[in-house]
Protein backbone atom coordinates (compact mmCIF):
# COMPACT_ATOMS: atom_id res chain seq x y z
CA UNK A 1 -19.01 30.10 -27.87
CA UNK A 2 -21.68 29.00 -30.60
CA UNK A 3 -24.03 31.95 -30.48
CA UNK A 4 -26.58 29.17 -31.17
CA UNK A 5 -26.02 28.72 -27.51
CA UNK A 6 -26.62 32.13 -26.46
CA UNK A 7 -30.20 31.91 -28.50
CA UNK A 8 -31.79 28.82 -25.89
CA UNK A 9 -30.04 31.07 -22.87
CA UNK A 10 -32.35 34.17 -23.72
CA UNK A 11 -35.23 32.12 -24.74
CA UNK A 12 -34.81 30.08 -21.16
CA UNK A 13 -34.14 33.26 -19.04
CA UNK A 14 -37.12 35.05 -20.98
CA UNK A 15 -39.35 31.81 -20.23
CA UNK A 16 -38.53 31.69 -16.35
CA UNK A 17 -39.36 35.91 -16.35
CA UNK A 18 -42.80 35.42 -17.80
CA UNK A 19 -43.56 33.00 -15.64
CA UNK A 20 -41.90 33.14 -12.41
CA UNK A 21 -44.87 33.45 -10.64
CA UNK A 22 -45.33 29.66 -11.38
CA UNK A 23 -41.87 28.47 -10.42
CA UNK A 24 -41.23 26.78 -13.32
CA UNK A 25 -39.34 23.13 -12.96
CA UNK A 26 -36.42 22.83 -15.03
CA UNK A 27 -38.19 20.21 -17.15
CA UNK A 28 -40.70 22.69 -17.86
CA UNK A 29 -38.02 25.47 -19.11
CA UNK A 30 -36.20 22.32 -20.93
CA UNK A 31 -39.34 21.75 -22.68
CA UNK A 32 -39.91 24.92 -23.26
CA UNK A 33 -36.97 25.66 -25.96
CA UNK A 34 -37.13 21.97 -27.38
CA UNK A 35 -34.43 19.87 -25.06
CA UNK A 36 -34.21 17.24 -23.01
CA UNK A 37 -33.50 18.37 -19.27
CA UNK A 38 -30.56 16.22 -19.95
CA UNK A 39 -29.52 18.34 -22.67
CA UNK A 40 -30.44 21.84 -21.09
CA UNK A 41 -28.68 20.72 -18.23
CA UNK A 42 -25.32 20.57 -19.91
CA UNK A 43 -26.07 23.41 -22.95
CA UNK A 44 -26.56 25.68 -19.84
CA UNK A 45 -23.40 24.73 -17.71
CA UNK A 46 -21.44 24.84 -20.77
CA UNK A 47 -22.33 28.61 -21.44
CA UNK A 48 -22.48 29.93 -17.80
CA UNK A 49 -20.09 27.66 -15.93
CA UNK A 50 -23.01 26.09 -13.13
CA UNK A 51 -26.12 24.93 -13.48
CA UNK A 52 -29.55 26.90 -14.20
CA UNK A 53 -30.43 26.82 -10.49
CA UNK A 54 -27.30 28.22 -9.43
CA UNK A 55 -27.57 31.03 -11.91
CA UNK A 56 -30.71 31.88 -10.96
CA UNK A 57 -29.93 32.24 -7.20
CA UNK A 58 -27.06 34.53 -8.11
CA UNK A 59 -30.01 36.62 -9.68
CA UNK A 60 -32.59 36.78 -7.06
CA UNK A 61 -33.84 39.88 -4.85
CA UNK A 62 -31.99 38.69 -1.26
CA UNK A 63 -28.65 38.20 -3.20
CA UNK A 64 -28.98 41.09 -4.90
CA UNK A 65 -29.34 43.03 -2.10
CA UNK A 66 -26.49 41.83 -0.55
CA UNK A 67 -24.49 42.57 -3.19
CA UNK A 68 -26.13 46.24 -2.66
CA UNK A 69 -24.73 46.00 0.80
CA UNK A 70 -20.75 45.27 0.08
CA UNK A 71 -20.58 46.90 -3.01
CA UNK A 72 -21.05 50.73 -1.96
CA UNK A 73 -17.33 49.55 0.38
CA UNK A 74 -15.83 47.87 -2.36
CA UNK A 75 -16.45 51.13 -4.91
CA UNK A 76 -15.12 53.65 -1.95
CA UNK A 77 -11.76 51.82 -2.28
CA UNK A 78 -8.89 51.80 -5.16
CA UNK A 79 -11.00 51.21 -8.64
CA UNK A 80 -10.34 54.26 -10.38
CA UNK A 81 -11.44 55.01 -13.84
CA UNK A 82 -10.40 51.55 -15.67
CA UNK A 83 -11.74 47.68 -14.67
CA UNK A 84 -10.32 44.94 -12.32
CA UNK A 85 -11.66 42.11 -11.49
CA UNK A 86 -11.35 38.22 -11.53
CA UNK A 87 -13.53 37.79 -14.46
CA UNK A 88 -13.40 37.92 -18.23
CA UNK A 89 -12.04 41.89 -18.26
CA UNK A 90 -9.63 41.41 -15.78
CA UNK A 91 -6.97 43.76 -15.54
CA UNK A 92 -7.80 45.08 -18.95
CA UNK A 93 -7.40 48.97 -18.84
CA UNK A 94 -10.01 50.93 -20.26
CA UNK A 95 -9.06 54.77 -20.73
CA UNK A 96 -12.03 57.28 -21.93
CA UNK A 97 -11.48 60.25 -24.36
CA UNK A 98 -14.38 62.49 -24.68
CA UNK A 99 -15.03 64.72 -27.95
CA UNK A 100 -14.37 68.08 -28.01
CA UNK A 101 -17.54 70.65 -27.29
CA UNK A 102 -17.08 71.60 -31.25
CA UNK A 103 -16.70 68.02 -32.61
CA UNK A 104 -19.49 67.31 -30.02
CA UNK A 105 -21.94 70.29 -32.06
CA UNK A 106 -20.26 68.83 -35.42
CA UNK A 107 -21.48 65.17 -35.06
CA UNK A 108 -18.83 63.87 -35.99
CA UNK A 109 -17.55 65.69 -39.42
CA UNK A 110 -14.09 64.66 -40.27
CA UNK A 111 -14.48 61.53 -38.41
CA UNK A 112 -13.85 57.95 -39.81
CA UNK A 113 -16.29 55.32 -38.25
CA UNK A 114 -15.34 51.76 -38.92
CA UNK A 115 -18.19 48.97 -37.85
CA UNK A 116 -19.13 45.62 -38.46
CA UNK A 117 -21.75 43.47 -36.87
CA UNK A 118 -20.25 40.26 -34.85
CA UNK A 119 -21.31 37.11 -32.72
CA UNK A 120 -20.31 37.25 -28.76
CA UNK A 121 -21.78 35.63 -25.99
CA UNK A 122 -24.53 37.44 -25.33
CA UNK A 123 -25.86 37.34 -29.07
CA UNK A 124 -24.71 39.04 -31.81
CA UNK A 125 -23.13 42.63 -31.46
CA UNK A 126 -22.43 45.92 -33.52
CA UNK A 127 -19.21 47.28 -33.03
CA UNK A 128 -17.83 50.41 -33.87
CA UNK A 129 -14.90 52.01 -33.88
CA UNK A 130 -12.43 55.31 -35.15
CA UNK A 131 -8.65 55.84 -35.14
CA UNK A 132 -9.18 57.48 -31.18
CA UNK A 133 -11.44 54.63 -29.79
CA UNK A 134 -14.42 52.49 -29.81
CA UNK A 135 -17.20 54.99 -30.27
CA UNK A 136 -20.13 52.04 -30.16
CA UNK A 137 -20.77 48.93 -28.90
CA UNK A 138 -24.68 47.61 -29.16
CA UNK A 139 -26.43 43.96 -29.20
CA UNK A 140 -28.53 43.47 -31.67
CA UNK A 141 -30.62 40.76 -32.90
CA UNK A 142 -32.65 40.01 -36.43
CA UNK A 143 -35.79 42.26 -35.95
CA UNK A 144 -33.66 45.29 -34.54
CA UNK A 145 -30.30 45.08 -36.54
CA UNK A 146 -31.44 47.59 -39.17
CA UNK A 147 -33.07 49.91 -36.23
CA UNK A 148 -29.80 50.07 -34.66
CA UNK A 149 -27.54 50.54 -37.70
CA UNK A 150 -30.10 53.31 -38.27
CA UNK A 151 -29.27 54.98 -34.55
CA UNK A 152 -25.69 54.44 -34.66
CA UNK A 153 -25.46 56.70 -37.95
CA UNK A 154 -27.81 59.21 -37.30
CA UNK A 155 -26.29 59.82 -33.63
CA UNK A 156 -22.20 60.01 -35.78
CA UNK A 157 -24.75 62.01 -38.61
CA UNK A 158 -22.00 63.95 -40.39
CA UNK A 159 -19.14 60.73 -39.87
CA UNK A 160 -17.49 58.75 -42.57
CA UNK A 161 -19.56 55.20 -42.07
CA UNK A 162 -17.92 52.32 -43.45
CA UNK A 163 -18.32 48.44 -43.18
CA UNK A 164 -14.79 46.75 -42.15
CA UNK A 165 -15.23 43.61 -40.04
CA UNK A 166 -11.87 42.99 -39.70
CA UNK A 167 -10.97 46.72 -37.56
CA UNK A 168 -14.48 45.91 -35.63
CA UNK A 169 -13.55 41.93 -35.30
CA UNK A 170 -10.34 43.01 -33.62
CA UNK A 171 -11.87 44.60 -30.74
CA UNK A 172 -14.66 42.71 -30.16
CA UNK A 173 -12.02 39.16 -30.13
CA UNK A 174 -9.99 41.21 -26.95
CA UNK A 175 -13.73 42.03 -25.69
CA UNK A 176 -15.20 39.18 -25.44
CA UNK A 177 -13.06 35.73 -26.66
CA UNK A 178 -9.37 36.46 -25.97
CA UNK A 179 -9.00 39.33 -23.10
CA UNK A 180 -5.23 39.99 -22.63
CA UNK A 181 -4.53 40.71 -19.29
CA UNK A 182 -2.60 44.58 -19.44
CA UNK A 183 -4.33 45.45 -22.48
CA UNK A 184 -5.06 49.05 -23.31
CA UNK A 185 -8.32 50.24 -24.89
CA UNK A 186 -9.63 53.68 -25.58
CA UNK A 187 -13.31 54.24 -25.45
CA UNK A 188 -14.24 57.47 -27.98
CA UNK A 189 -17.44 59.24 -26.09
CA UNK A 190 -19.59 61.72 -26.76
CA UNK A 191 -21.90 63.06 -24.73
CA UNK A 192 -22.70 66.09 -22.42
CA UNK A 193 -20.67 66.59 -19.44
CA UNK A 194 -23.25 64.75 -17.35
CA UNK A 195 -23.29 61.85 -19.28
CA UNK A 196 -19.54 61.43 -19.37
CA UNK A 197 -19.79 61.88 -15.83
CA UNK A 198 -21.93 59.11 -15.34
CA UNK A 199 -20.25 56.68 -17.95
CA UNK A 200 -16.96 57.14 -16.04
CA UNK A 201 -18.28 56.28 -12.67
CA UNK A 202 -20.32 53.04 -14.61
CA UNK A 203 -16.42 52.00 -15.18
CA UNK A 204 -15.53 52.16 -11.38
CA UNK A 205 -17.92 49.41 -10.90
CA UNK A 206 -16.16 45.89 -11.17
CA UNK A 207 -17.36 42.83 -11.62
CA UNK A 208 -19.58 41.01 -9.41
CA UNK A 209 -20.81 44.09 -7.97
CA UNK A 210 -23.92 45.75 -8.53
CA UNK A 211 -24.83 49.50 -7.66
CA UNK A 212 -28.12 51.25 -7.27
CA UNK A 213 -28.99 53.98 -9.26
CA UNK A 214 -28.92 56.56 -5.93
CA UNK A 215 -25.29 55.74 -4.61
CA UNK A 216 -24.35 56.20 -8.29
CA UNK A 217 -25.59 59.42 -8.34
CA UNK A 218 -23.89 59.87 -4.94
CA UNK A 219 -20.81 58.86 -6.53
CA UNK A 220 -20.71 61.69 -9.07
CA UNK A 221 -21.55 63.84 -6.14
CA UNK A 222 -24.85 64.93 -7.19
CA UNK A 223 -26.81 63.46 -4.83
CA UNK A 224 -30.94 63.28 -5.55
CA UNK A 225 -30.20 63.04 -9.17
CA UNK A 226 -30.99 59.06 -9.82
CA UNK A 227 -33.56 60.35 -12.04
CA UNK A 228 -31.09 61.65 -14.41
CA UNK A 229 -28.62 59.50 -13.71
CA UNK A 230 -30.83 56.26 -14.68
CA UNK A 231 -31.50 58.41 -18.25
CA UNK A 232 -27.56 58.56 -18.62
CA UNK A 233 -26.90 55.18 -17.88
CA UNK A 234 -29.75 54.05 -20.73
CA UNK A 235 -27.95 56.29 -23.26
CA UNK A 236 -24.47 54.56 -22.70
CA UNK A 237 -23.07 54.13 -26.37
CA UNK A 238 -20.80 50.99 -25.42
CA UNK A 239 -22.60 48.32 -23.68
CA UNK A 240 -20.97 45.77 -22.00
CA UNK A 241 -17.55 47.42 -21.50
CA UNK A 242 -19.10 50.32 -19.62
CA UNK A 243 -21.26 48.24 -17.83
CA UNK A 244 -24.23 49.25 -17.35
CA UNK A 245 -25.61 46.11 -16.22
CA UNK A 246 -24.31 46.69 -13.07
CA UNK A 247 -26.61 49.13 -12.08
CA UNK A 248 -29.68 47.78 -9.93
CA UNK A 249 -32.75 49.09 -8.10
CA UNK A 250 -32.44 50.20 -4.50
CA UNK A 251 -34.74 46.95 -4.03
CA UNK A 252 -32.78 44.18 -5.18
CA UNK A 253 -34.91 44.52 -8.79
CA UNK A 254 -32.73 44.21 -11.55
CA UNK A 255 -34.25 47.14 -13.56
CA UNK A 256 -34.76 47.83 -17.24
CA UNK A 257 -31.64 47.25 -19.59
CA UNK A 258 -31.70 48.64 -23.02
CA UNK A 259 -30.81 45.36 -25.10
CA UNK A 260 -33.56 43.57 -23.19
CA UNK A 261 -33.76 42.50 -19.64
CA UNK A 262 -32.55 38.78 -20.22
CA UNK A 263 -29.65 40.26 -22.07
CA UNK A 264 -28.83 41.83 -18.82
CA UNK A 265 -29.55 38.78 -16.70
CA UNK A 266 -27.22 36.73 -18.50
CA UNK A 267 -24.48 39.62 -18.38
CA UNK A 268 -24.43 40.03 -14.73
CA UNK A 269 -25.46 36.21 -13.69
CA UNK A 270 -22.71 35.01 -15.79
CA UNK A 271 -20.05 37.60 -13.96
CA UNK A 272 -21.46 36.53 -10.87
CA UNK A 273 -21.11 32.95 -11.83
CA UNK A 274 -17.57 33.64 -12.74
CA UNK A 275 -16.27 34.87 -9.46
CA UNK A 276 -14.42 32.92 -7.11
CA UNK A 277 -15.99 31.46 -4.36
């Protein structure tokens, strides 16, 4: 998928944010990022699978909160620590190793960190990854690229850092462009205990369901901590494959999302969109 593509998407979800207030038509959004509604139409199906209107109802309040509804059921059954589901990740088994409380105080000294920065989807990505796991996984875009590089070193501070797109290209192609169903990938965290905690349960969600930030916190069995829990979930290191785009308000309100709140529209409307039914 042209990541051309991806570029209208954010600018036309970012458009119909600013101003949904004023219902905006879907000539006005077409006109908006310079296309005929013809042309928007079809750029727009092409990338999500239905049309803009349909996307958007998948992303309003009342469907969000009945998503709410099933999906504390659905999480109380058999997803354990891995994902399932009908869309793009299906069946692809994701198992977590955590670093070691010394190699968590070293930063990551004696470590080899491979990256390289890659188009997906959902705009362009930077991918990391070491001989146990991926380690990182961040979208990025021109004005923030540098920023991000920046964070991803300084959090691996005492790691080997080195450019190889081809290690990074690997696992970002059985991401995101050619899932193989009964694949095995290791995710590389660190973090506190809590954190881990919290990034594990993010991996019980599948897709098409959405959580809110209090049964999450119920689900670690630390009830009254959704606080803490919503600081966790905004310091995931991999987004996207621990998805923490699943995670909602108790309202219906999609919520905050730290590559940008469009980003996270056209995650979760686009896994929405891809389930059957």
């Amino acid at each position: 998928m042209a990541f051309s593509d991806y570029q209208l998407v954010e600018k036309a979800l970012l458009y119909l944010e600013e101003n949904a207030a004023n219902q905006p038509s879907l000539d006005d959004v077409a006109e908006h990022i310079g296309l005929s509604p013809y042309h928007f139409q079809r750029l727009f199906k092409r990338w999500a699978g239905v049309s803009p209107k349909r996307f958007l109802q998948y992303l309003t309040v009342e469907h969000a909160k009945v998503l709410l509804r099933k999906s504390t059921s659905v999480l109380d059954t058999s997803y354990t620590v891995g994902l399932s589901g009908s869309g793009r990740l299906h069946d692809l088994f994701i198992s977590v190793e955590a670093v070691t409380p010394g190699e968590f105080k070293s930063r990551g000294r004696d470590v080899e960190i491979r990256y390289g920065i890659h188009s997906t989807p959902f705009g362009n990505c930077i991918a990391a990854v070491t001989d146990r796991g991926i380690c990182d996984l961040r979208f990025v875009n021109e004005e923030n690229q540098r920023k991000v590089l920046a964070e991803l070193t300084e959090s691996w501070k005492n790691a080997n850092m080195c450019e190889d797109l081809a290690a990074s290209q690997e696992i970002v192609e059985s991401i995101f462009t050619h899932p193989q169903p009964g694949k095995h990938l290791n995710i590389f965290l660190r973090g506190t205990n809590f954190q881990i905690k919290v990034w594990e349960a993010l991996l019980e969600i599948p897709e098409g369901s959405v959580i809110s930030y209090g049964e999450l916190a119920k689900k670690i069995n630390m009830p009254g901590s959704a606080r803490a829990v919503g600081n966790a979930v905004g310091q995931n290191p991999i987004g996207y494959l621990i998805p923490c785009h699943r995670v909602i308000k108790s309202t219906g309100e999609l919520g905050g999302f730290r590559s940008g709140t469009a980003r996270k529209k056209a995650i979760l409307g686009r896994e929405l969109a891809e389930q059957p039914g």
